[in-house]
PDB file of N, CA and C in Angstrom:
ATOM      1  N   UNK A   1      -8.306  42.037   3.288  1.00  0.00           N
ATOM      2  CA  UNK A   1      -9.359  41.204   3.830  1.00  0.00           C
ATOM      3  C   UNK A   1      -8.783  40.424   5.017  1.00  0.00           C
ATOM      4  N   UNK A   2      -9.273  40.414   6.065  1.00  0.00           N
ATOM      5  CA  UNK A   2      -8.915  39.449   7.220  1.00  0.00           C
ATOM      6  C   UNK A   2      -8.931  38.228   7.105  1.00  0.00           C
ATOM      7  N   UNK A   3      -7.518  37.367   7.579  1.00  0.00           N
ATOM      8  CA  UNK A   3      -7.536  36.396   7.479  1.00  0.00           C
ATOM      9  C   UNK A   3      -8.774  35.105   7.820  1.00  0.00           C
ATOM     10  N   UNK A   4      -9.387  35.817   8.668  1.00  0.00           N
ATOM     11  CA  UNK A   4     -10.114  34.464   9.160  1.00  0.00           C
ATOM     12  C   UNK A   4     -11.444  34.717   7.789  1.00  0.00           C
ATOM     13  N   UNK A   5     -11.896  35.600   7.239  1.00  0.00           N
ATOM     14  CA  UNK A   5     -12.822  35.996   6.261  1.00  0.00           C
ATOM     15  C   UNK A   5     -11.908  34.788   5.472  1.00  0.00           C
ATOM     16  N   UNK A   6     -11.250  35.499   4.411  1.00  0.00           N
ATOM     17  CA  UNK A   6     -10.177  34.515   3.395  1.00  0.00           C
ATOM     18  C   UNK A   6     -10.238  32.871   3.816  1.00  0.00           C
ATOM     19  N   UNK A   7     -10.382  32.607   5.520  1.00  0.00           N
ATOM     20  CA  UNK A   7      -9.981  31.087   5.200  1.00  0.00           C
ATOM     21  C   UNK A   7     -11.937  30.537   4.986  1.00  0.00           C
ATOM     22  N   UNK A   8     -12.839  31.362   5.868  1.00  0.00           N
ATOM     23  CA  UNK A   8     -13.815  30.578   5.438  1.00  0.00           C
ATOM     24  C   UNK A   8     -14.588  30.990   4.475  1.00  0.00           C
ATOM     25  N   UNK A   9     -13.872  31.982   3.367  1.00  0.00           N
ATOM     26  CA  UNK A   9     -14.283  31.652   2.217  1.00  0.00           C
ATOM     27  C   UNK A   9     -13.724  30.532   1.163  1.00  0.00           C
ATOM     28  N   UNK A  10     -12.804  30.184   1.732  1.00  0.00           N
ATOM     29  CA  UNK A  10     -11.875  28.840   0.767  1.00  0.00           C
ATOM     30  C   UNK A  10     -12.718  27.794   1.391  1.00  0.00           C
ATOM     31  N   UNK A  11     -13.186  27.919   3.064  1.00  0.00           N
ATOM     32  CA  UNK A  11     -13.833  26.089   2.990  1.00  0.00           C
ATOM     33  C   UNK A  11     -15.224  26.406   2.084  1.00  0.00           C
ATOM     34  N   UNK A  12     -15.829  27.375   2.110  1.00  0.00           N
ATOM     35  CA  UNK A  12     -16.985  27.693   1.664  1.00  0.00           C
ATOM     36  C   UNK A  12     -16.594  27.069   0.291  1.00  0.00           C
ATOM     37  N   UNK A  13     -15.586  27.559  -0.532  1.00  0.00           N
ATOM     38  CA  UNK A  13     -15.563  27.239  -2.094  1.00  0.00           C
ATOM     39  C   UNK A  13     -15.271  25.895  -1.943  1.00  0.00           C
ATOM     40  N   UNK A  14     -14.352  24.967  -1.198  1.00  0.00           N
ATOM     41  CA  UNK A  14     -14.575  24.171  -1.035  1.00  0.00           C
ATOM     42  C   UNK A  14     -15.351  22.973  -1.042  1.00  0.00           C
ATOM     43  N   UNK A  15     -15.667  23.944   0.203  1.00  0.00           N
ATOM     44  CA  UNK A  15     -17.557  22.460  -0.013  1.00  0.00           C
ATOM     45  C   UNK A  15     -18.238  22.549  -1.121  1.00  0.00           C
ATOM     46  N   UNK A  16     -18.458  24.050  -1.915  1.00  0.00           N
ATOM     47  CA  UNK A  16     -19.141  23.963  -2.960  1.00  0.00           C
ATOM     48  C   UNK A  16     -18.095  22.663  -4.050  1.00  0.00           C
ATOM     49  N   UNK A  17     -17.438  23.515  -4.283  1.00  0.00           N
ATOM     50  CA  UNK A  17     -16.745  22.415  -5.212  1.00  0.00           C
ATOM     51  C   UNK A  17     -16.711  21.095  -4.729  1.00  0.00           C
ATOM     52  N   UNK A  18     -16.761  20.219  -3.488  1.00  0.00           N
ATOM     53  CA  UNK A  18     -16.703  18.864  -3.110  1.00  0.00           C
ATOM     54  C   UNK A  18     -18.864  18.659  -3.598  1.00  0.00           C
ATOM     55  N   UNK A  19     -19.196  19.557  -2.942  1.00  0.00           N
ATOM     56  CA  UNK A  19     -20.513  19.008  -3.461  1.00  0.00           C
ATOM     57  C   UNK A  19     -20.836  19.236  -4.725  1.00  0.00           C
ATOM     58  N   UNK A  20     -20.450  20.255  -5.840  1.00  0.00           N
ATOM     59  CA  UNK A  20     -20.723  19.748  -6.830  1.00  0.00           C
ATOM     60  C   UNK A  20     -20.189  18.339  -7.731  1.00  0.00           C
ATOM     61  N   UNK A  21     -19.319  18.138  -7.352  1.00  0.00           N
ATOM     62  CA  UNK A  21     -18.796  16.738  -7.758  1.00  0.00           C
ATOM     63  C   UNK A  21     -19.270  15.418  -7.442  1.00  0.00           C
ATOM     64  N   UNK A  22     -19.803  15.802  -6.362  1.00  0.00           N
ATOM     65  CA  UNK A  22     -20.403  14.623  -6.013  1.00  0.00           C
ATOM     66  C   UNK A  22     -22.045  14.143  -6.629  1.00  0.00           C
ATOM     67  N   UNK A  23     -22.589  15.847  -6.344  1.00  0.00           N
ATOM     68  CA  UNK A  23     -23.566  15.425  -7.456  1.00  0.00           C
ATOM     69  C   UNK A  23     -23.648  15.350  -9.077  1.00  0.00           C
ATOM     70  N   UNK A  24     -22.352  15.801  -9.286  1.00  0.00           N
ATOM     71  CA  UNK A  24     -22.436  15.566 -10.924  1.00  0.00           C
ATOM     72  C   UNK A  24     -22.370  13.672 -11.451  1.00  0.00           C
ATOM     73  N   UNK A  25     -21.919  12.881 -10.276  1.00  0.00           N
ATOM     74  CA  UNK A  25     -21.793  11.889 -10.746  1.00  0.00           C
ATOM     75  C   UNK A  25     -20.833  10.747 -10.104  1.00  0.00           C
ATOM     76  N   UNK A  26     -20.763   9.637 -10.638  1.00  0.00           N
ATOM     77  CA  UNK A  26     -20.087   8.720  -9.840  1.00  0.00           C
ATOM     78  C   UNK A  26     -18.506   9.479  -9.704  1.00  0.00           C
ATOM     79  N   UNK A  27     -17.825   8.902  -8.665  1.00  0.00           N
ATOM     80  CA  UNK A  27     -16.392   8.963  -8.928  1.00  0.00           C
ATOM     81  C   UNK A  27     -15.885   7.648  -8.954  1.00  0.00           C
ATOM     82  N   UNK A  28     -14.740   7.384  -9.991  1.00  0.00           N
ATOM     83  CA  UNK A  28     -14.548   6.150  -9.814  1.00  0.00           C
ATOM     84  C   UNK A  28     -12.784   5.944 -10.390  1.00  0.00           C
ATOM     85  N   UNK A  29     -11.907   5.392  -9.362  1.00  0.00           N
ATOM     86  CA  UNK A  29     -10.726   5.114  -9.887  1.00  0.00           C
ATOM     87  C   UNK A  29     -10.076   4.388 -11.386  1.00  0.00           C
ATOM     88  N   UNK A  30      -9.127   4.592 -11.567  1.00  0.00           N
ATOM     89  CA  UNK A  30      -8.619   3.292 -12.607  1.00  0.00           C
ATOM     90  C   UNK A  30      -8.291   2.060 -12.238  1.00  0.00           C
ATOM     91  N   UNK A  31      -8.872   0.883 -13.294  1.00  0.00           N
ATOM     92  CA  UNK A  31      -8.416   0.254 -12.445  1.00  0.00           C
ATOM     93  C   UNK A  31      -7.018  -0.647 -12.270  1.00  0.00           C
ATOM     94  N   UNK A  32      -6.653  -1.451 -11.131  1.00  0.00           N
ATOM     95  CA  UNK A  32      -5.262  -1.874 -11.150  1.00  0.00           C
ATOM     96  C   UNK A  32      -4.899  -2.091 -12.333  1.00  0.00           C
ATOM     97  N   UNK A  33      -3.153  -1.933 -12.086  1.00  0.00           N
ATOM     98  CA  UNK A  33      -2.977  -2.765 -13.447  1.00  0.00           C
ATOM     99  C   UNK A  33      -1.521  -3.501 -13.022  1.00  0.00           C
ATOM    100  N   UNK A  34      -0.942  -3.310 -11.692  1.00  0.00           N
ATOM    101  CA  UNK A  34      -0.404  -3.805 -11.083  1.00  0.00           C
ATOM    102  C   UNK A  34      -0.527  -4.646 -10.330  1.00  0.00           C
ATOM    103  N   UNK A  35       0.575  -5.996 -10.105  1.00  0.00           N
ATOM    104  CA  UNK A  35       0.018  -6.912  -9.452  1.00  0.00           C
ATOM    105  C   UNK A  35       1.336  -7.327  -8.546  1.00  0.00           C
ATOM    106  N   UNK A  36       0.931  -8.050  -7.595  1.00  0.00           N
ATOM    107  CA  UNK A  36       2.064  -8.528  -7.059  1.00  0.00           C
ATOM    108  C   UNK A  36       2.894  -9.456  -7.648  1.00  0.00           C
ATOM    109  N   UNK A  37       4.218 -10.154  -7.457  1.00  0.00           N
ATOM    110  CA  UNK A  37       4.897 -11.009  -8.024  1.00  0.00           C
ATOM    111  C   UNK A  37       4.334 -12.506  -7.801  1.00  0.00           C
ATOM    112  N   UNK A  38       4.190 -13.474  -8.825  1.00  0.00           N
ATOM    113  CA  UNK A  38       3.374 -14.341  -8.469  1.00  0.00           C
ATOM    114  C   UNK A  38       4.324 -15.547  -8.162  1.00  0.00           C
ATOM    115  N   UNK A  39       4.309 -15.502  -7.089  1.00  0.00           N
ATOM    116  CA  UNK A  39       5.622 -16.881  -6.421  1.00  0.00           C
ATOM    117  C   UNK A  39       4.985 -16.740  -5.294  1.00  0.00           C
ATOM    118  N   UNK A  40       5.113 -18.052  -4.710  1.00  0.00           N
ATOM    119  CA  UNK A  40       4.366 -18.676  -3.380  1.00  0.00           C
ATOM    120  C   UNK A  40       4.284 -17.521  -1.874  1.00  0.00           C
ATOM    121  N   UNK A  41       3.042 -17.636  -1.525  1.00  0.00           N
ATOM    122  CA  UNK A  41       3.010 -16.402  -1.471  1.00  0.00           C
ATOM    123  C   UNK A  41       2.688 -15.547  -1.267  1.00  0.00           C
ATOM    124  N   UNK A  42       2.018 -15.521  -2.435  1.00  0.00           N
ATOM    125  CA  UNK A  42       1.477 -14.324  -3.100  1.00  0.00           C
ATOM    126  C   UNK A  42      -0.410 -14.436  -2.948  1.00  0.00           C
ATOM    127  N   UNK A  43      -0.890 -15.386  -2.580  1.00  0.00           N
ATOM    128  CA  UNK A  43      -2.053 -15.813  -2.320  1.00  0.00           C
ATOM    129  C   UNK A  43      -2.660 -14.589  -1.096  1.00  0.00           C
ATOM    130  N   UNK A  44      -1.418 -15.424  -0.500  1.00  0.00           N
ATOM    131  CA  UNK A  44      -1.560 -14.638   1.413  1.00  0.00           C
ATOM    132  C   UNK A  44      -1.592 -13.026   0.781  1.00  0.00           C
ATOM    133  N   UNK A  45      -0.699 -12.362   0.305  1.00  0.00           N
ATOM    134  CA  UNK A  45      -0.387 -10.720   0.189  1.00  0.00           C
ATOM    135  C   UNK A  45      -1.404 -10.223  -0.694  1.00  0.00           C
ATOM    136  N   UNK A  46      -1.692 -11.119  -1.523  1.00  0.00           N
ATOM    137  CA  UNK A  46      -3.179 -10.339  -2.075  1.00  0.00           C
ATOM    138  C   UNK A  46      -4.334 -10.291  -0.737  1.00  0.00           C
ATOM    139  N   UNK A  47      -4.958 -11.034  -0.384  1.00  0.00           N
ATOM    140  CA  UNK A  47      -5.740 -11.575   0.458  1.00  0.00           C
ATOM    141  C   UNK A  47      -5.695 -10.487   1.336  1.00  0.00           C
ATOM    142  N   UNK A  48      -4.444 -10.356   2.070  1.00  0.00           N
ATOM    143  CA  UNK A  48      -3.867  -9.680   3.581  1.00  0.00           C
ATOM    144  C   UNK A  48      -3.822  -8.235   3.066  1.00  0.00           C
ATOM    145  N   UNK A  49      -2.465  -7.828   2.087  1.00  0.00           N
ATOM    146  CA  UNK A  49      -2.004  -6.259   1.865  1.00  0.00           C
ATOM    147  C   UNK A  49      -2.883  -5.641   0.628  1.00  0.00           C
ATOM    148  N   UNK A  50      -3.743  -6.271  -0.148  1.00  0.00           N
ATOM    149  CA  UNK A  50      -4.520  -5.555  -1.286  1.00  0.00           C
ATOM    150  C   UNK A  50      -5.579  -4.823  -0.739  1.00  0.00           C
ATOM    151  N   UNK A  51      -6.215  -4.951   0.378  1.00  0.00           N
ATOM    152  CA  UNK A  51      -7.124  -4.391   0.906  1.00  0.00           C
ATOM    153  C   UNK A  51      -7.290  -3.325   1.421  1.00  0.00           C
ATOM    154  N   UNK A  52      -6.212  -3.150   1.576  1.00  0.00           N
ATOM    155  CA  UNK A  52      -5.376  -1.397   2.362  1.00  0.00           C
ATOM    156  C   UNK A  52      -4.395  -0.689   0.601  1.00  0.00           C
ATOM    157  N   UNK A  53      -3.447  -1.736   0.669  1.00  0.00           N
ATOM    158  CA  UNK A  53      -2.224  -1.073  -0.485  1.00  0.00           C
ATOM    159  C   UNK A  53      -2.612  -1.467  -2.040  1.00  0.00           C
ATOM    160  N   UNK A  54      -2.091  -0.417  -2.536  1.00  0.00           N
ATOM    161  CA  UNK A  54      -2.033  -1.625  -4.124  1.00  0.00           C
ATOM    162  C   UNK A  54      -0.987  -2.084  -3.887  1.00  0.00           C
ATOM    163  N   UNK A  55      -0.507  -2.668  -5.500  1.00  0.00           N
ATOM    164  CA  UNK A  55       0.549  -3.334  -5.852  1.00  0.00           C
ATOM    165  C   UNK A  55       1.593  -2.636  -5.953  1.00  0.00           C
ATOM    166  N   UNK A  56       1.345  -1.669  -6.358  1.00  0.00           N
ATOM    167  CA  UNK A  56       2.384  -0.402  -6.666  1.00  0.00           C
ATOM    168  C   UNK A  56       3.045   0.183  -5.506  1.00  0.00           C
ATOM    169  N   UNK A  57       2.107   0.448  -4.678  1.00  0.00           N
ATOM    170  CA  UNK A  57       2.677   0.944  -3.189  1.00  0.00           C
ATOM    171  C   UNK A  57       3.461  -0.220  -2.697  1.00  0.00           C
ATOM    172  N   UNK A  58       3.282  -1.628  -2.512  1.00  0.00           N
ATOM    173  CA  UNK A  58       4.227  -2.297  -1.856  1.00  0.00           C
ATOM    174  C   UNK A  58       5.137  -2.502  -2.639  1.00  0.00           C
ATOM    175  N   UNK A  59       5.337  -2.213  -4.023  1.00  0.00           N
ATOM    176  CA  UNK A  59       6.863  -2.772  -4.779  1.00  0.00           C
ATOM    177  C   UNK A  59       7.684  -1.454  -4.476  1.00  0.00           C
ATOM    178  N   UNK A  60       7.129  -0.222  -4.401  1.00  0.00           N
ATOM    179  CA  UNK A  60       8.074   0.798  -4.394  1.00  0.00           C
ATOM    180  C   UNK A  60       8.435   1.239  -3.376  1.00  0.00           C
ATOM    181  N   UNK A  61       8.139  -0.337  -2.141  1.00  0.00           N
ATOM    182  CA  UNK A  61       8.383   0.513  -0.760  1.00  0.00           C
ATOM    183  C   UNK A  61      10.427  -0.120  -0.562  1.00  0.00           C
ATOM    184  N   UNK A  62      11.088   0.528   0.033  1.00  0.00           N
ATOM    185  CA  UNK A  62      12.512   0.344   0.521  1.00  0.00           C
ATOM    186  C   UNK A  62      12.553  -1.115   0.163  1.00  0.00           C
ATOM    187  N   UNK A  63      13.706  -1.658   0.117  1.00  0.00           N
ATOM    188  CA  UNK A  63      14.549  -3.165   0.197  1.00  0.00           C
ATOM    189  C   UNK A  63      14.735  -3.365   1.249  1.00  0.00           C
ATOM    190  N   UNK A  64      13.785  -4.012   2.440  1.00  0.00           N
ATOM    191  CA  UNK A  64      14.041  -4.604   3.386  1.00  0.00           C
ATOM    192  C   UNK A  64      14.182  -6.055   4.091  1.00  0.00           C
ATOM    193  N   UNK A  65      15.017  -6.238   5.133  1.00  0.00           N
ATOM    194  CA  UNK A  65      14.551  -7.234   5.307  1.00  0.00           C
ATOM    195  C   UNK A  65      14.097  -8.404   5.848  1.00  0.00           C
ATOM    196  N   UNK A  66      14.191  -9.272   6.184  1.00  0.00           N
ATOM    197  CA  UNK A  66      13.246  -9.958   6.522  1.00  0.00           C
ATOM    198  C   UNK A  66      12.745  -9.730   8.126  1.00  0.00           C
ATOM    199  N   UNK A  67      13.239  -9.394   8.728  1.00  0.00           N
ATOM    200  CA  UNK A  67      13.373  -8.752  10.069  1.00  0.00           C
ATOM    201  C   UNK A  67      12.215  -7.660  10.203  1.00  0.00           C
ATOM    202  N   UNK A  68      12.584  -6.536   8.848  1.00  0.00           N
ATOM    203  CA  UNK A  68      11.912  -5.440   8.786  1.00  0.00           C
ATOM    204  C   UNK A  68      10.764  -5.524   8.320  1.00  0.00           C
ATOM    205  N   UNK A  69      10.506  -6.456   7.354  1.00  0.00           N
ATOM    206  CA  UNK A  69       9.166  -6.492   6.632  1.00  0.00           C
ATOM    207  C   UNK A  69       8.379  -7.349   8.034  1.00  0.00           C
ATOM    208  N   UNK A  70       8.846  -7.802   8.857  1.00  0.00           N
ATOM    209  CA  UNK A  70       7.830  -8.561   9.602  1.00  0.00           C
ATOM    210  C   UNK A  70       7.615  -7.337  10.656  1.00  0.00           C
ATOM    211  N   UNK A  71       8.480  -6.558  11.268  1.00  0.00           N
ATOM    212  CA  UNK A  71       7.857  -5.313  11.898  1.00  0.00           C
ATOM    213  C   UNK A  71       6.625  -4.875  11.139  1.00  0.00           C
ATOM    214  N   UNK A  72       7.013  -4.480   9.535  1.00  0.00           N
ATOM    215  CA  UNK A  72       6.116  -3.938   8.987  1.00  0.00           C
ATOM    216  C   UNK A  72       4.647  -4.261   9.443  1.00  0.00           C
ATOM    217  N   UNK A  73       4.615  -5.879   8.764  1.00  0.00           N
ATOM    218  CA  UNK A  73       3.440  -6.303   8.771  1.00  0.00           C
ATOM    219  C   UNK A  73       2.763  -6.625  10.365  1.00  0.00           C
ATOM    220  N   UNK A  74       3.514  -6.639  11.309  1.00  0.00           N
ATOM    221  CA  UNK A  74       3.167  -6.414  12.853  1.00  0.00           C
ATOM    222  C   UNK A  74       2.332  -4.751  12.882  1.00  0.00           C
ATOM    223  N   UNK A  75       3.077  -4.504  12.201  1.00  0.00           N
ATOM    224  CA  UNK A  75       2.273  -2.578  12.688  1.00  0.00           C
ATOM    225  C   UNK A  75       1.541  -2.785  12.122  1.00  0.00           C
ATOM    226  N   UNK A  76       1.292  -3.024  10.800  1.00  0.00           N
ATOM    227  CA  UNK A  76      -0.067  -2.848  10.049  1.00  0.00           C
ATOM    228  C   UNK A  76      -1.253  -3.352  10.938  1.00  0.00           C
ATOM    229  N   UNK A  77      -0.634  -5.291  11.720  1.00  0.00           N
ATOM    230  CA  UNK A  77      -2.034  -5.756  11.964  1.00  0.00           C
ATOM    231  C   UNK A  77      -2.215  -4.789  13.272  1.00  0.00           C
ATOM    232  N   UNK A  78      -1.466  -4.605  14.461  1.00  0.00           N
ATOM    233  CA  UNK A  78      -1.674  -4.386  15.322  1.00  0.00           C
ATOM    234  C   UNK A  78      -1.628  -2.479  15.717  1.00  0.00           C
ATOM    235  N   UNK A  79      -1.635  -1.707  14.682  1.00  0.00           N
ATOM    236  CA  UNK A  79      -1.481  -0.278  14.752  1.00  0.00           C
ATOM    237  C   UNK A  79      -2.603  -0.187  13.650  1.00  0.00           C
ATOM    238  N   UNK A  80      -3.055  -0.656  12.475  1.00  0.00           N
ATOM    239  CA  UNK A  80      -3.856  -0.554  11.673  1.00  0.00           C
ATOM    240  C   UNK A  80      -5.025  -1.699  11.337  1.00  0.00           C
ATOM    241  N   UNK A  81      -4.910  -2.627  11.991  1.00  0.00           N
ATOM    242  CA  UNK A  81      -5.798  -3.397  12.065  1.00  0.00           C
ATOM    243  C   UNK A  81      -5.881  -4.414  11.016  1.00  0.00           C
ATOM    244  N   UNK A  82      -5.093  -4.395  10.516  1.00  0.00           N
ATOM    245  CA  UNK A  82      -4.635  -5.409   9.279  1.00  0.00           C
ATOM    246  C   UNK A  82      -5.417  -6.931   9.781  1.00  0.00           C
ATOM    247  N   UNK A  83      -6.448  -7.544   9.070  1.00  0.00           N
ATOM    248  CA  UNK A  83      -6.708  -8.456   9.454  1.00  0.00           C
ATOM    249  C   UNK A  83      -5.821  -9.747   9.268  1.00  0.00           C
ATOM    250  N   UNK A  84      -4.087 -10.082   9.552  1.00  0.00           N
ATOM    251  CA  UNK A  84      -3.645 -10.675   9.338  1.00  0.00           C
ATOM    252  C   UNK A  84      -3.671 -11.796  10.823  1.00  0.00           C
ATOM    253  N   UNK A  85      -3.292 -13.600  10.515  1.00  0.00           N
ATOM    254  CA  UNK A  85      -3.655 -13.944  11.603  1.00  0.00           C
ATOM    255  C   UNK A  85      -1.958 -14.001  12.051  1.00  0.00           C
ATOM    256  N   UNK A  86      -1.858 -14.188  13.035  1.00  0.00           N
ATOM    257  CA  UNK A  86      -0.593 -13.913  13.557  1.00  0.00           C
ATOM    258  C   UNK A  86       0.160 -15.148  13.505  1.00  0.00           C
ATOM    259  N   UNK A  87      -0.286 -16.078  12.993  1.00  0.00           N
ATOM    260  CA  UNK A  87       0.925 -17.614  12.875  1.00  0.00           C
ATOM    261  C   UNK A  87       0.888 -17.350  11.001  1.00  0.00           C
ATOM    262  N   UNK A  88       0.161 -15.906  10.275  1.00  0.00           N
ATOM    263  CA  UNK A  88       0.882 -15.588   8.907  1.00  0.00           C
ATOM    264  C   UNK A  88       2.164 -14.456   8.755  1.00  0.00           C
ATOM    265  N   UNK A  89       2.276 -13.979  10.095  1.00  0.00           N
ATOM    266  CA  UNK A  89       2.792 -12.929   9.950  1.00  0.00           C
ATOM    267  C   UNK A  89       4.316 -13.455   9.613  1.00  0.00           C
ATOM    268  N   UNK A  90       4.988 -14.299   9.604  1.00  0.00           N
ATOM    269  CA  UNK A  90       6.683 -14.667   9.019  1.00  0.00           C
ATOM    270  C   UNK A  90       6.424 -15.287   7.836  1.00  0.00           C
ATOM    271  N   UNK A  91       5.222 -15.910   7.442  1.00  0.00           N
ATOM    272  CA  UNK A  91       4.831 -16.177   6.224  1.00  0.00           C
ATOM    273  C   UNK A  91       4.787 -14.622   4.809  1.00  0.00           C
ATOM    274  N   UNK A  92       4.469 -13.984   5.798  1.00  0.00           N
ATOM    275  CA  UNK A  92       3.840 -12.441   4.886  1.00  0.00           C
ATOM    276  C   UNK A  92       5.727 -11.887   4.811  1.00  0.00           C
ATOM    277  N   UNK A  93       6.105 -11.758   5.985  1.00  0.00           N
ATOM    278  CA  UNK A  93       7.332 -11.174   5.631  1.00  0.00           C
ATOM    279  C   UNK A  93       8.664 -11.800   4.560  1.00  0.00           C
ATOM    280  N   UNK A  94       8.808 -13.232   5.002  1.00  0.00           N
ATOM    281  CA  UNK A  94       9.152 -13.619   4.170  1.00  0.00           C
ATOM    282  C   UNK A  94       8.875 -13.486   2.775  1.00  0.00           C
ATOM    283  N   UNK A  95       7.876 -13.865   2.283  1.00  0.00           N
ATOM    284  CA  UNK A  95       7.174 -13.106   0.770  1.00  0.00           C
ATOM    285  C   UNK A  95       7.986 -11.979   0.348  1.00  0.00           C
ATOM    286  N   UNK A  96       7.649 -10.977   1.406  1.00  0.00           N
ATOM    287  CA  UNK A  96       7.788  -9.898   0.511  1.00  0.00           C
ATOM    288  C   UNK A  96       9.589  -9.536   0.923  1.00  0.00           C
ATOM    289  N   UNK A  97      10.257 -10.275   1.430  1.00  0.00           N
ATOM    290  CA  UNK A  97      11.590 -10.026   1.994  1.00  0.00           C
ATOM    291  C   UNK A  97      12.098 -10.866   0.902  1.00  0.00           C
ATOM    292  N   UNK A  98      11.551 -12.329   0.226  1.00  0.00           N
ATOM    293  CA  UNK A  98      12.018 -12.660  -1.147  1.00  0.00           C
ATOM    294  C   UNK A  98      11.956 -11.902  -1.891  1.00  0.00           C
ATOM    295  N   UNK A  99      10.380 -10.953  -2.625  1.00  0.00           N
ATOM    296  CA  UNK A  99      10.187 -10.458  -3.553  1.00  0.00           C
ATOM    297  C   UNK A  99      10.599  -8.836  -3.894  1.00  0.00           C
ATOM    298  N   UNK A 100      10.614  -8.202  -2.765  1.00  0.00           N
ATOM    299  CA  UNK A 100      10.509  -6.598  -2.579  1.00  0.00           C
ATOM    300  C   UNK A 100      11.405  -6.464  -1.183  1.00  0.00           C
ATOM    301  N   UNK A 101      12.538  -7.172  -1.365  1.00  0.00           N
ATOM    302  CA  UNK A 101      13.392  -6.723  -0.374  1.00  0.00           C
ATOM    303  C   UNK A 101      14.804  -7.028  -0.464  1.00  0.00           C
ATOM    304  N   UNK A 102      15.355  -7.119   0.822  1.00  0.00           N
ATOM    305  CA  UNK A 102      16.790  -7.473   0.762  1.00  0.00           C
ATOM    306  C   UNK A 102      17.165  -8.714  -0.278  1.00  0.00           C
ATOM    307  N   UNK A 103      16.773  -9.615   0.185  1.00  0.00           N
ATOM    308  CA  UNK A 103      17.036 -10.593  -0.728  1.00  0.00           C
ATOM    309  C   UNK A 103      16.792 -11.338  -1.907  1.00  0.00           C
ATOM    310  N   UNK A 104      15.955  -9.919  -2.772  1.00  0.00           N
ATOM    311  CA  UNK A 104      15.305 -10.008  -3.553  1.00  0.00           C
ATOM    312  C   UNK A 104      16.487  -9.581  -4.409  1.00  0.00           C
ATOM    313  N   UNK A 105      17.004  -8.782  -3.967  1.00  0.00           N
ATOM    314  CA  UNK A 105      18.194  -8.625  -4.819  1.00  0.00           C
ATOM    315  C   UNK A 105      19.525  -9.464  -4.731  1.00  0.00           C
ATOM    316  N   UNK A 106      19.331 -10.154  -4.094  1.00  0.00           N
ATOM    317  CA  UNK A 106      20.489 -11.258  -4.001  1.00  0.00           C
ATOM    318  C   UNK A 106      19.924 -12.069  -4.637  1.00  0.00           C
ATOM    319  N   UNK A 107      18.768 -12.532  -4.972  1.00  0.00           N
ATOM    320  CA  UNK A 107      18.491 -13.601  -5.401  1.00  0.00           C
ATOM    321  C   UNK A 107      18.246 -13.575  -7.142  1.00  0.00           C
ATOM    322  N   UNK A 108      18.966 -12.618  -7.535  1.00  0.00           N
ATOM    323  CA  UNK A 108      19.015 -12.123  -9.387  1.00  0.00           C
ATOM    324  C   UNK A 108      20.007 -13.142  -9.980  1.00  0.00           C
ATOM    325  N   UNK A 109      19.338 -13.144 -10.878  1.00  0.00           N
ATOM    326  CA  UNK A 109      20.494 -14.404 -11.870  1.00  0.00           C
ATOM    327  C   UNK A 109      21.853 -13.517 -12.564  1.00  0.00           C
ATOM    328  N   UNK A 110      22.602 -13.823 -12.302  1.00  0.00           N
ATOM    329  CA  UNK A 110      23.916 -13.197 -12.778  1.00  0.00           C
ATOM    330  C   UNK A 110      24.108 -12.039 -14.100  1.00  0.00           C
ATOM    331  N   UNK A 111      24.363 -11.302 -14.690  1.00  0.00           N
ATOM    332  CA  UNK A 111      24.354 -10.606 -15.443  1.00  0.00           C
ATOM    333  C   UNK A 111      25.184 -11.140 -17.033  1.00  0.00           C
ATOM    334  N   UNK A 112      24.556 -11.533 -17.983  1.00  0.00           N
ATOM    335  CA  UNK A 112      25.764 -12.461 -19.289  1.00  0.00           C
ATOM    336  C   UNK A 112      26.727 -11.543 -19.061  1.00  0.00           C
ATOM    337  N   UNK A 113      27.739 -12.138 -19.543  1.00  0.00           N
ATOM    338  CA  UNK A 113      28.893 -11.379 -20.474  1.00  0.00           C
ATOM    339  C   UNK A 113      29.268 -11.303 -21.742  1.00  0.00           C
TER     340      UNK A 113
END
């Protein structure tokens, strides 16, 4: 069978299958069950990064820091439109450069012996 036959019979099954799903019924996620770390904060990153990320996506992103997480949150507002205001943006990095970054791991309480 020729390739171009083969591919628009896959969008064909495709769409069928996207439209039957859609009319069979709602779709609907689970919901969170992750949250951010609740230390000062954390007000702003719900508010600002929940709207785009979960919780899950920003804890499992790299240990960066504080330098880097404020690039981060620069691209988001200004490459993705992140409605952040820009006298929060060292506020936001900091946060997450305490909680989910470099110095998040420096800042662990010692290990007993």
């Amino acid at each position: 069978m020729p390739m171009i036959i083969q591919r628009f019979l896959i969008a064909v099954a495709s769409f069928l299958i996207v439209g039957l799903l859609a009319a069979t019924g709602r779709f609907s996620l689970p919901p969170e069950s992750a949250a951010l770390k609740t230390r000062p904060g954390v007000e702003l990153a719900n508010s600002q990064c929940l709207l785009c990320h979960s919780a899950d996506y920003i804890s499992t992103q790299p240990r960066l820091s504080t330098a880097q997480w404020r690039s981060v949150v620069v691209k988001m507002q200004t490459k993705y439109g992140a409605p952040v205001a820009t006298n929060q943006i060292d506020n936001l990095a900091d946060y997450f450069a305490r909680n989910y970054g470099v110095r998040a791991a420096t800042n662990t309480a010692p290990a007993a012996k």
